[in-house]
N, C-alpha and C. Protein backbone atom coordinates (compact mmCIF):
# COMPACT_ATOMS: atom_id res chain seq x y z
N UNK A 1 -29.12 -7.35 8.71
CA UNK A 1 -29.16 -6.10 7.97
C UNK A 1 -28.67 -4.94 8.84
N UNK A 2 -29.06 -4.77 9.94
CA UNK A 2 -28.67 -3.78 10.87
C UNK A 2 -27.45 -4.11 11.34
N UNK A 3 -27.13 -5.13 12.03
CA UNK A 3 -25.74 -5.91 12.07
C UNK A 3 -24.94 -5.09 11.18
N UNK A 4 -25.12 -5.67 9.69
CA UNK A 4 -23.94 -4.95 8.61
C UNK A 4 -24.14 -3.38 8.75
N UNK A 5 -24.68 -2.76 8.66
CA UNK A 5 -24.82 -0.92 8.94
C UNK A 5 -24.36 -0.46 10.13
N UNK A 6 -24.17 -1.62 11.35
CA UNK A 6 -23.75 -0.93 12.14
C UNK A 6 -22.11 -1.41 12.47
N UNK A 7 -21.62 -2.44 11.65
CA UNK A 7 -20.19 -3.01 11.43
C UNK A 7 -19.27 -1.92 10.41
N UNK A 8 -20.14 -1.85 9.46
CA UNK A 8 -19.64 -1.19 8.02
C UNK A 8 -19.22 0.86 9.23
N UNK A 9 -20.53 0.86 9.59
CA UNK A 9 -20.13 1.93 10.29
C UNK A 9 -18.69 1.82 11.12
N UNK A 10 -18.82 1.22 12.26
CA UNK A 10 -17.37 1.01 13.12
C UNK A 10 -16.39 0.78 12.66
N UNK A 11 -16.28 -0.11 11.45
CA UNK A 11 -14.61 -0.18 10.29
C UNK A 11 -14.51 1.00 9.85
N UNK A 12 -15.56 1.46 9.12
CA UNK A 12 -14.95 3.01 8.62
C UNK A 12 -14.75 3.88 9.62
N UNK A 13 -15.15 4.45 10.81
CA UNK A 13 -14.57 4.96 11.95
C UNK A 13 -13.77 4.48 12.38
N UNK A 14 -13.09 3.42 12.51
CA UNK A 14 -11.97 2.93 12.77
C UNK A 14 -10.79 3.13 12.24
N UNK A 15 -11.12 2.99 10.84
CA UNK A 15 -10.27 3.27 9.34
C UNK A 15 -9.76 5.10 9.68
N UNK A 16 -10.58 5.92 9.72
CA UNK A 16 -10.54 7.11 10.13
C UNK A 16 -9.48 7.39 11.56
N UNK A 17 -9.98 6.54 12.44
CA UNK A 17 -9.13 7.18 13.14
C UNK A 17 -7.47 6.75 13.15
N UNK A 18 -7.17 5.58 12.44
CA UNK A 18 -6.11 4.80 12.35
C UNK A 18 -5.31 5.66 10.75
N UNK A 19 -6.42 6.38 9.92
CA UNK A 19 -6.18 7.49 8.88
C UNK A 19 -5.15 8.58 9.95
N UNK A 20 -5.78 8.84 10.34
CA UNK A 20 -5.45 10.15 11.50
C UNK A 20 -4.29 9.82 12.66
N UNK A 21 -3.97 8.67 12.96
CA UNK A 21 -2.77 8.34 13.15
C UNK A 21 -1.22 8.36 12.38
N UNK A 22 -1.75 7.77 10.87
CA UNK A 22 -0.94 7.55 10.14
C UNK A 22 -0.48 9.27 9.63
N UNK A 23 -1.41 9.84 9.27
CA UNK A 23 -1.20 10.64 9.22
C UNK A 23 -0.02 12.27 10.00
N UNK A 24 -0.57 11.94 11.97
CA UNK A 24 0.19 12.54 12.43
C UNK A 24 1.84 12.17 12.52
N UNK A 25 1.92 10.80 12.12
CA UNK A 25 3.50 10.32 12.15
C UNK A 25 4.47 10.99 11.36
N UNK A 26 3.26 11.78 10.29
CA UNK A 26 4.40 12.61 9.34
C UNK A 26 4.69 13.75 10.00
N UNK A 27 4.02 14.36 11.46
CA UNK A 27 4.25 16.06 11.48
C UNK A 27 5.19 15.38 12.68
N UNK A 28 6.23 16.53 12.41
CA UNK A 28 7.66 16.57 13.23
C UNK A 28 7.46 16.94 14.09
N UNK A 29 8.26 16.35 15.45
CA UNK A 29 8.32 16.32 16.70
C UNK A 29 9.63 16.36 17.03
N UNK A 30 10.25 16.43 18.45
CA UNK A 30 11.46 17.19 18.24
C UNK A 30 13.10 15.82 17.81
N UNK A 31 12.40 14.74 17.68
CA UNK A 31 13.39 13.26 17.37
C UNK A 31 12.91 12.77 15.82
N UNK A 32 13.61 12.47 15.22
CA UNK A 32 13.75 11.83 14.06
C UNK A 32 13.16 10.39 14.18
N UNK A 33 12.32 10.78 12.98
CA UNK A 33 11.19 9.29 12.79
C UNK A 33 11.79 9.42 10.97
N UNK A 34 11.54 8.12 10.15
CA UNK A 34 11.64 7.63 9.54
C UNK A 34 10.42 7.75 8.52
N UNK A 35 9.35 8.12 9.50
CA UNK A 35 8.27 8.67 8.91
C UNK A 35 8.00 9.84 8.37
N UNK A 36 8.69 10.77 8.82
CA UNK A 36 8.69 11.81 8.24
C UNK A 36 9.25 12.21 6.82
N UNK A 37 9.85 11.31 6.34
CA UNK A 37 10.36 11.34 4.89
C UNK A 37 9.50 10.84 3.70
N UNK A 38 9.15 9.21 4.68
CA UNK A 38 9.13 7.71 3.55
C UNK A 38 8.17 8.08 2.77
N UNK A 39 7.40 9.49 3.22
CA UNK A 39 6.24 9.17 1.75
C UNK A 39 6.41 10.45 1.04
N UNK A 40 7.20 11.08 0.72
CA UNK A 40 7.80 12.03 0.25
C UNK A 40 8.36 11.09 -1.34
N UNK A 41 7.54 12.05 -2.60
CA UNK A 41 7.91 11.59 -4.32
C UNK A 41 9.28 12.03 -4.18
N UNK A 42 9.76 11.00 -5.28
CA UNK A 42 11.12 11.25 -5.77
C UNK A 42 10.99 11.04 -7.31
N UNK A 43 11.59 11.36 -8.10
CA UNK A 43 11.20 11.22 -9.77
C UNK A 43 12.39 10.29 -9.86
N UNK A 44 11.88 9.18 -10.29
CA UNK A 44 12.59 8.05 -10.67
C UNK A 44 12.47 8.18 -11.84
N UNK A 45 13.26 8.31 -12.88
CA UNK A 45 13.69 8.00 -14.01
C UNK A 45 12.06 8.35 -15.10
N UNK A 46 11.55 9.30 -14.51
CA UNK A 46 10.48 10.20 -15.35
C UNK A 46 9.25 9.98 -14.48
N UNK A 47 8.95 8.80 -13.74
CA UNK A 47 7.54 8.61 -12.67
C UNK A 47 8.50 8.91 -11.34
N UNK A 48 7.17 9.01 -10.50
CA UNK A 48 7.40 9.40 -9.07
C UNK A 48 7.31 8.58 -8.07
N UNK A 49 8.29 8.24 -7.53
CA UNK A 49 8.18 6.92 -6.54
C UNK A 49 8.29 7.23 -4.82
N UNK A 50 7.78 6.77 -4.31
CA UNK A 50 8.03 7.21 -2.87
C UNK A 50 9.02 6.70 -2.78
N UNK A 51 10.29 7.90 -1.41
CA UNK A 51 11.29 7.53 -1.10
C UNK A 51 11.80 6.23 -0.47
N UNK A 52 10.95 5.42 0.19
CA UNK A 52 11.45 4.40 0.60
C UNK A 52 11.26 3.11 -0.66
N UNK A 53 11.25 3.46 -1.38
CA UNK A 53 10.82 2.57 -2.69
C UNK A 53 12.98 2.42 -3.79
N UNK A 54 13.39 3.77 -3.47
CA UNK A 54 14.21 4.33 -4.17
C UNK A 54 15.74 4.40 -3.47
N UNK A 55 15.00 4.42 -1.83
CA UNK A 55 16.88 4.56 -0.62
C UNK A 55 16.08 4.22 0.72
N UNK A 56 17.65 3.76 1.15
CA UNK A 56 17.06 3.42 2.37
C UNK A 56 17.19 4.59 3.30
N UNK A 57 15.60 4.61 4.76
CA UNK A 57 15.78 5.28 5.69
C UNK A 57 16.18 5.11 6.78
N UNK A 58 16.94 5.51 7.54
CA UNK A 58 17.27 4.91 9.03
C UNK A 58 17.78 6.66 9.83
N UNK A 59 17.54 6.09 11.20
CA UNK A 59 17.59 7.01 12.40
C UNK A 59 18.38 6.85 12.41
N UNK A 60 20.09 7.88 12.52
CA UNK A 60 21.11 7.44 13.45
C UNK A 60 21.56 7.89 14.36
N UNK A 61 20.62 8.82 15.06
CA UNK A 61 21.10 9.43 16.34
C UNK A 61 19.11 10.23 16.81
N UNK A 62 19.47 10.56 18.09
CA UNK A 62 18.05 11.37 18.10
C UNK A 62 17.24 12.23 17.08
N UNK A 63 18.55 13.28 16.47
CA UNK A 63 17.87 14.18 15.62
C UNK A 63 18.21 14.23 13.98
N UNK A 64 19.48 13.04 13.60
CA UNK A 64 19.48 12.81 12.68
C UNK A 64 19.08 11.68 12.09
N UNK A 65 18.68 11.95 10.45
CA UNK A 65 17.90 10.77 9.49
C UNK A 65 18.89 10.85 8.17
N UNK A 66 19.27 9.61 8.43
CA UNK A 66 20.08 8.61 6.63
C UNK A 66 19.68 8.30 6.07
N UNK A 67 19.55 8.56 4.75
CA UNK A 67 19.28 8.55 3.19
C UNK A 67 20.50 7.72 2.77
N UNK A 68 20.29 6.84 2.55
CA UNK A 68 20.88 5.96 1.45
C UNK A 68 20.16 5.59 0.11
N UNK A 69 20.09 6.37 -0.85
CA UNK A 69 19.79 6.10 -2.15
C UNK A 69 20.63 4.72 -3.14
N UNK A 70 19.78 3.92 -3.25
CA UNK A 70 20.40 2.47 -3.77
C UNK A 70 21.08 2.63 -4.67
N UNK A 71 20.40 3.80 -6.08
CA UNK A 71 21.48 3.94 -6.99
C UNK A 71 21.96 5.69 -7.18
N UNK A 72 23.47 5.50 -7.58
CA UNK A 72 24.41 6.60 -7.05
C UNK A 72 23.39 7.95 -7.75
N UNK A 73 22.97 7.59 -8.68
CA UNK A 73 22.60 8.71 -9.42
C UNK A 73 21.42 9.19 -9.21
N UNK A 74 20.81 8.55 -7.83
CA UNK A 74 19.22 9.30 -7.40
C UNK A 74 19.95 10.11 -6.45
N UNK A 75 21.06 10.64 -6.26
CA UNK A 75 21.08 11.19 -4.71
C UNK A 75 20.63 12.68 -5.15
N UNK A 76 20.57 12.93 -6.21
CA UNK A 76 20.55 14.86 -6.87
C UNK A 76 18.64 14.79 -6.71
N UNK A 77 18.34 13.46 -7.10
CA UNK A 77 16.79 13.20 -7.44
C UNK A 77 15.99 13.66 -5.60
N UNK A 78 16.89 12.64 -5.14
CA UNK A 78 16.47 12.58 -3.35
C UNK A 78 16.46 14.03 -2.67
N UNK A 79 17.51 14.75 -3.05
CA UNK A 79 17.71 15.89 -2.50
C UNK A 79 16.68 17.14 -3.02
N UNK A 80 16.42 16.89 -3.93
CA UNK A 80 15.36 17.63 -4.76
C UNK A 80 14.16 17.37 -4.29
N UNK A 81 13.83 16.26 -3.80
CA UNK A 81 12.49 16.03 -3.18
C UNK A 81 12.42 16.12 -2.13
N UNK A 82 13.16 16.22 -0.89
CA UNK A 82 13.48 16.91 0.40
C UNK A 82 13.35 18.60 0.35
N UNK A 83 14.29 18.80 -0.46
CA UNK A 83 14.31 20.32 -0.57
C UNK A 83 13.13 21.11 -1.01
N UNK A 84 12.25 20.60 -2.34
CA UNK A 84 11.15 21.10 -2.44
C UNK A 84 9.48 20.52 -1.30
N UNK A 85 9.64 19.57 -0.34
CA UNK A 85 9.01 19.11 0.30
C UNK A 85 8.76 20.14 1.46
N UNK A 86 7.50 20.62 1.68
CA UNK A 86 7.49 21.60 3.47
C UNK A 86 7.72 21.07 4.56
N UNK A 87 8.81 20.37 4.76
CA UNK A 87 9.29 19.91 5.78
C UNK A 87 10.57 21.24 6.48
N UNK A 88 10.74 21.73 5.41
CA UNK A 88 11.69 22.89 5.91
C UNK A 88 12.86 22.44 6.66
N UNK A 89 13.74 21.08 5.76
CA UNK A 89 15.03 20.27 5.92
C UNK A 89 15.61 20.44 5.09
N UNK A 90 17.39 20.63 5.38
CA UNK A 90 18.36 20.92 4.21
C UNK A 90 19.04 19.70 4.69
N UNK A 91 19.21 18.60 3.50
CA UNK A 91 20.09 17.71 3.16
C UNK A 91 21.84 17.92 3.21
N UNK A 92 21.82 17.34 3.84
CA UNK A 92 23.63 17.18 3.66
C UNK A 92 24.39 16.00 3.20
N UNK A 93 24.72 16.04 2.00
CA UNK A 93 25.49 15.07 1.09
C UNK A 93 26.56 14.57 1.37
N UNK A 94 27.49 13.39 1.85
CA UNK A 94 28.40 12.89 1.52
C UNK A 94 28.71 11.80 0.75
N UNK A 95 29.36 12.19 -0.70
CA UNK A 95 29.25 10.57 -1.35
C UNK A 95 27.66 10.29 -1.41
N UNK A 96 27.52 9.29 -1.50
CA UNK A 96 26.25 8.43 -1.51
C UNK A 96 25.05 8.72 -0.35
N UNK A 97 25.69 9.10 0.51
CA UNK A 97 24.68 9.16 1.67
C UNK A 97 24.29 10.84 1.93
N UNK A 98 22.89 11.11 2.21
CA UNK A 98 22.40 12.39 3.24
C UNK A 98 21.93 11.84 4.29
N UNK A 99 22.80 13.29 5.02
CA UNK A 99 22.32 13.24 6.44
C UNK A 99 21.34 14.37 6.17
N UNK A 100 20.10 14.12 7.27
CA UNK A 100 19.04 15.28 7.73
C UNK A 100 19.51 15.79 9.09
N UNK A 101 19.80 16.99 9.75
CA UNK A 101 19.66 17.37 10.94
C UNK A 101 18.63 17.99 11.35
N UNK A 102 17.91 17.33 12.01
CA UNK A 102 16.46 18.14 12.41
C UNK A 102 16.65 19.41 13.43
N UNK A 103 16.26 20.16 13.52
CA UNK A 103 16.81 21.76 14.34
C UNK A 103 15.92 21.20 15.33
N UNK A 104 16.04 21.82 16.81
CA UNK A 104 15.02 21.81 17.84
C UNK A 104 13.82 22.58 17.27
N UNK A 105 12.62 22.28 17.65
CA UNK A 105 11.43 23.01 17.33
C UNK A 105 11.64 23.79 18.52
N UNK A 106 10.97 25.50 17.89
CA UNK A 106 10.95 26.37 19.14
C UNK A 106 9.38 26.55 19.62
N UNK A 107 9.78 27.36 19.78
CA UNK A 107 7.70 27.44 21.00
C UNK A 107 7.07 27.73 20.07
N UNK A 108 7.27 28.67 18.78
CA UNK A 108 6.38 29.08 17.98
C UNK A 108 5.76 28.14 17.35
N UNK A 109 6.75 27.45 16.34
CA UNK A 109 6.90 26.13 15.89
C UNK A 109 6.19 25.18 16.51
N UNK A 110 6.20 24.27 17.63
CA UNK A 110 5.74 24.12 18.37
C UNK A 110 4.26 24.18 18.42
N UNK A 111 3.64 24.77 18.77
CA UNK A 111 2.12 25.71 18.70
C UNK A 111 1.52 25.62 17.39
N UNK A 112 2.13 26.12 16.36
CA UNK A 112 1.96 25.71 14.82
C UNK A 112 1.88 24.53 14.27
N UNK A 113 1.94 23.86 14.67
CA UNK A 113 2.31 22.00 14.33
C UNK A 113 1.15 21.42 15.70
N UNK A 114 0.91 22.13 16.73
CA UNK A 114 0.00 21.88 17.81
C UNK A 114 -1.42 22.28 17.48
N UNK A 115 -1.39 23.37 16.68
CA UNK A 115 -2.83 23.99 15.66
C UNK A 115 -3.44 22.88 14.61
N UNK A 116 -1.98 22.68 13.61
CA UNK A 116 -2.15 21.63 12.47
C UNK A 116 -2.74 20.41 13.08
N UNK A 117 -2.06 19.80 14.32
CA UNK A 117 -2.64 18.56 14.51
C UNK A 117 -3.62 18.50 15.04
N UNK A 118 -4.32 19.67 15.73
CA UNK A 118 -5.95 20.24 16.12
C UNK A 118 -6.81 19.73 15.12
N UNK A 119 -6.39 21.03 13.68
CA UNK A 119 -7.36 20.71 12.48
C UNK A 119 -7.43 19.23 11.72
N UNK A 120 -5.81 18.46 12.02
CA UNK A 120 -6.31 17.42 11.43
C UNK A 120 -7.47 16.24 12.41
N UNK A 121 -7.26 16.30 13.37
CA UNK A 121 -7.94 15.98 14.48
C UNK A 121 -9.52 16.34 14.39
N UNK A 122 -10.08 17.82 14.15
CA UNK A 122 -11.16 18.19 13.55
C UNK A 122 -11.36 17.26 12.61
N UNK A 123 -10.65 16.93 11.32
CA UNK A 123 -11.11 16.79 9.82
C UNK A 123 -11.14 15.42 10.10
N UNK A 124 -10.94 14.68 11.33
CA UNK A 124 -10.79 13.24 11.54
C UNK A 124 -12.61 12.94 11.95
N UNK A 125 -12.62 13.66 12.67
CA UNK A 125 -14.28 13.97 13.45
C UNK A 125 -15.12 13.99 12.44
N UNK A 126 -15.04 14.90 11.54
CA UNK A 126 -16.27 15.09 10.59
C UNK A 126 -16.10 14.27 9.98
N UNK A 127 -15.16 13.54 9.48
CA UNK A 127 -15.28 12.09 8.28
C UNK A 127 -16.62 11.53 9.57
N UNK A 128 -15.72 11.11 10.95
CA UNK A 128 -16.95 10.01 11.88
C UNK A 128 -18.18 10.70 11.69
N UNK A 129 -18.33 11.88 11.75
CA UNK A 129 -19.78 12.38 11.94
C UNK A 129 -20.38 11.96 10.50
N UNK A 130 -20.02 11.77 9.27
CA UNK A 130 -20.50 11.82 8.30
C UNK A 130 -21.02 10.06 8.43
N UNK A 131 -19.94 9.63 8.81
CA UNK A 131 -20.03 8.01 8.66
C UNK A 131 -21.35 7.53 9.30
N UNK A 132 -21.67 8.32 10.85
CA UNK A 132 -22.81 8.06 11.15
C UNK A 132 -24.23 8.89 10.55
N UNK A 133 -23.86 9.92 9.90
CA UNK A 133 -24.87 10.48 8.85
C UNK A 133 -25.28 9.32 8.02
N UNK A 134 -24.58 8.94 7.48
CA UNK A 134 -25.15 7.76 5.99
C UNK A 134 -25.16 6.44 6.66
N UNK A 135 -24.69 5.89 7.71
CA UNK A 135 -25.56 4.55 8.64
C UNK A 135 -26.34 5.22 9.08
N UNK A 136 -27.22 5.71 9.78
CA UNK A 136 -28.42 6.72 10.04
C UNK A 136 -29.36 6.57 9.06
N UNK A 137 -29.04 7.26 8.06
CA UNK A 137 -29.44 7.56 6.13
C UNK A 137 -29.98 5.87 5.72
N UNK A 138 -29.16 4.82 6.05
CA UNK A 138 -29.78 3.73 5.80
C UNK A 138 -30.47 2.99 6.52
N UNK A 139 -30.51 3.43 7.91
CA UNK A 139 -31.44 2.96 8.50
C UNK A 139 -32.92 3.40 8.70
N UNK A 140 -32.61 4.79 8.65
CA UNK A 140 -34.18 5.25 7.85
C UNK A 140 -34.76 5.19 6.62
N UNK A 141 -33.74 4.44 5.82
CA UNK A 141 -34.50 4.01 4.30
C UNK A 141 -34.95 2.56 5.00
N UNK A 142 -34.58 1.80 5.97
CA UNK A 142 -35.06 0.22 5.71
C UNK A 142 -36.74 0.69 6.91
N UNK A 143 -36.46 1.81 7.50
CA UNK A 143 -37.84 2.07 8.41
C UNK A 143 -38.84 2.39 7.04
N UNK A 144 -38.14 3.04 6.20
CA UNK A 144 -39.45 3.82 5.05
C UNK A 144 -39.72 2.95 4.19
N UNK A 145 -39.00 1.46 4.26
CA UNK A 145 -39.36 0.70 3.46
C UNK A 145 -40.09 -0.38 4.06
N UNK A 146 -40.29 -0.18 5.63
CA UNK A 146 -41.04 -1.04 6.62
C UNK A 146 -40.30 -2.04 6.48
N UNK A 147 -39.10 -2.28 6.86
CA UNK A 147 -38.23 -3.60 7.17
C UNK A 147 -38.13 -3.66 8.77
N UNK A 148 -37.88 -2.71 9.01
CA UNK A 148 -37.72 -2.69 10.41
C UNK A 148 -38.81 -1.63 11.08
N UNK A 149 -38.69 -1.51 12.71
CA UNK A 149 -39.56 -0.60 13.17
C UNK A 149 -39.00 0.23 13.91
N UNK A 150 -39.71 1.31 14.84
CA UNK A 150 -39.25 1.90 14.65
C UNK A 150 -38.38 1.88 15.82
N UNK A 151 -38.80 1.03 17.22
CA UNK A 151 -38.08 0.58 18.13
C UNK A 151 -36.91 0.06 17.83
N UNK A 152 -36.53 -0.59 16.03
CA UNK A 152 -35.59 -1.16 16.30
C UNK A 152 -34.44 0.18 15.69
N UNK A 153 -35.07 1.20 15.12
CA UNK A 153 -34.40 2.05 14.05
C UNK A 153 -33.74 2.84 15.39
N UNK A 154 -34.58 3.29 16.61
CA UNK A 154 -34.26 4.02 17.41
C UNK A 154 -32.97 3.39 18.31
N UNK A 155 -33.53 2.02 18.24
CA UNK A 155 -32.34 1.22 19.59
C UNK A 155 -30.94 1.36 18.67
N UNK A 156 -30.71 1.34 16.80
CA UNK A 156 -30.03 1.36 15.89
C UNK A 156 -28.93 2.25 16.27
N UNK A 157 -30.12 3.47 16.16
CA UNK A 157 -29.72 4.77 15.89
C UNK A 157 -28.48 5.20 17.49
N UNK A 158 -29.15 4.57 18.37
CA UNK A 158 -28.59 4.85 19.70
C UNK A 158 -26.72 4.67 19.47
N UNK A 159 -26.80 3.19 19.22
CA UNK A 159 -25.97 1.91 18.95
C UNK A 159 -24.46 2.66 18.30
N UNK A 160 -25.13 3.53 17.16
CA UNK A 160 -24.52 4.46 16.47
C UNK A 160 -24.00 5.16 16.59
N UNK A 161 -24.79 5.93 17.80
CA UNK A 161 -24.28 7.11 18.63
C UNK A 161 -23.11 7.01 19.00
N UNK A 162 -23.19 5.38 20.01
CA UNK A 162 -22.61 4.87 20.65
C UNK A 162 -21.34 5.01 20.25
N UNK A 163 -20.70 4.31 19.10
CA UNK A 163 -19.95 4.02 18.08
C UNK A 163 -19.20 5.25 18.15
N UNK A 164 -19.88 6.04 17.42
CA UNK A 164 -19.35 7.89 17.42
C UNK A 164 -18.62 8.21 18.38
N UNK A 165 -19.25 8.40 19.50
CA UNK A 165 -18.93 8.74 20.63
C UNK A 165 -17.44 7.94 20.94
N UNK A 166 -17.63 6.48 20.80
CA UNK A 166 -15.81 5.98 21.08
C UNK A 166 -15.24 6.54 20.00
N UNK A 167 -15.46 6.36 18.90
CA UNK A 167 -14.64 7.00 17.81
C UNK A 167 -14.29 8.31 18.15
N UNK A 168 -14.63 9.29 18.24
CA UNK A 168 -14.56 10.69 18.12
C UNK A 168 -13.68 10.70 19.84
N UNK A 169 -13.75 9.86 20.71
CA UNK A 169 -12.84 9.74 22.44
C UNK A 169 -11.63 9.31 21.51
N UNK A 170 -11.61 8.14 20.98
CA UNK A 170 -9.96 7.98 20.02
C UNK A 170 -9.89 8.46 19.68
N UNK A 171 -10.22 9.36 18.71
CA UNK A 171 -9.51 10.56 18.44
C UNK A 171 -8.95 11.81 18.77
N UNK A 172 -9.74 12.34 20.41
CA UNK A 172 -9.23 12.80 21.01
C UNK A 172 -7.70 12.57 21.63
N UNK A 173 -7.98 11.02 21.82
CA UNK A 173 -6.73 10.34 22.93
C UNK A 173 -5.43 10.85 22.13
N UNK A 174 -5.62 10.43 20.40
CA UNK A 174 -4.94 10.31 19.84
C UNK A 174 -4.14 11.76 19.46
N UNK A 175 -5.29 12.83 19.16
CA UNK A 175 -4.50 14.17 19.22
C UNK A 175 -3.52 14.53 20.37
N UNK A 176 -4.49 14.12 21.61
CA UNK A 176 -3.64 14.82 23.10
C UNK A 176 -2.05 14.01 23.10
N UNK A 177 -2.08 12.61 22.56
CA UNK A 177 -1.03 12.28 22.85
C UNK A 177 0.10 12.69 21.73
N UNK A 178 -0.17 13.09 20.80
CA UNK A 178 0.57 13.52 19.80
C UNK A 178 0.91 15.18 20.10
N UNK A 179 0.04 15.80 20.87
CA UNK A 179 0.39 17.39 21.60
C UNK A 179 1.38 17.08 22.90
N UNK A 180 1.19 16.22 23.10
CA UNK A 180 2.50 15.77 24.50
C UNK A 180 3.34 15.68 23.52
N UNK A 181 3.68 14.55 22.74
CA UNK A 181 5.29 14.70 22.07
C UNK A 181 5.75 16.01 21.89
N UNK A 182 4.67 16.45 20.79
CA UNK A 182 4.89 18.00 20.35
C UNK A 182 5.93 18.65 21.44
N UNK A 183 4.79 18.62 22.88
CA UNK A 183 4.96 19.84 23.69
C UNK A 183 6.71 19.34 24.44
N UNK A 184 6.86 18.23 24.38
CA UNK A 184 8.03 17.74 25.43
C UNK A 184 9.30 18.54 25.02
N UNK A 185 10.21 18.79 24.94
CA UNK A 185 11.24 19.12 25.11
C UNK A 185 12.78 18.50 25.40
């Protein structure tokens, strides 16, 4: 019983911080990732499909990204969903294919995208803190229901801590190393 409350805990902190990874792959850094597009809607033929569903993405140089749209007549669709997307990228069309040129990020820029990945970094934390709120929450319902005692609720509760504590260090690791790309040049 404690076993599962304190497993169920560590997957979902885990889940969280691997959330919070996936997540920073979308904020731009100063080289072209593939990530920064692929989950960007495109209106396919009245529904909305993510772009890599609709064209292909590929890197072809440090700072540029290729759009190959499979069929000729999504390229107006593709460009429309770049353009209205806050990525703050202008598409360049030839024929069938866009190129993206990503601009250097400047210092301001920079710092702003170094803030964002702060707060998402924050909002990564409080999911863990919550996670060990409600394993906590059930381990003092199985004490109030006298399943366990209280030596074992306390050694639980520690266990938990424990848990937190690596979770919430990955997530640190994970911001600082995503503020190095940021910061490199």
């Amino acid at each position: 019983m404690l076993n599962d409350i304190k497993k169920d805990a560590q997957t979902r902190m885990a889940k969280s911080v691997e959330a919070l990874r996936h997540d920073l792959t979308k904020v731009r850094t100063g080289r072209a990732s593939t990530a920064l597009v692929e989950h960007l809607k495109v209106n396919y033929y009245g529904s909305d499909m993510p772009l890599s569903q609709v064209a292909s993405v590929a890197v072809s140089d440090a700072r540029t990204l290729t759009i190959t749209p499979w069929e000729k007549q999504m390229v107006s669709a593709v460009e429309k969903a770049i353009l209205a997307s806050d990525l703050g990228l202008t598409p360049n069309t030839a024929g069938t294919t866009i190129r993206i040129n990503l601009p250097a990020l400047t210092e301001e820029r920079r710092r702003e995208l170094s803030k964002h990945v702060h707060q998402e970094g924050e909002g990564a934390k409080v999911a863990i803190r919550n996670i060990r709120r409600d394993a906590n929450q059930q381990v003092k319902e199985l004490l109030k229901d006298k399943l366990i005692g209280e030596d074992e609720e306390r050694r639980t509760e520690e266990e938990i801590q424990k848990l937190t504590d690596q979770a919430i260090k990955d997530v640190d690791e994970v911001v600082k190393a995503k503020e190095q790309e940021l910061m490199a040049v």
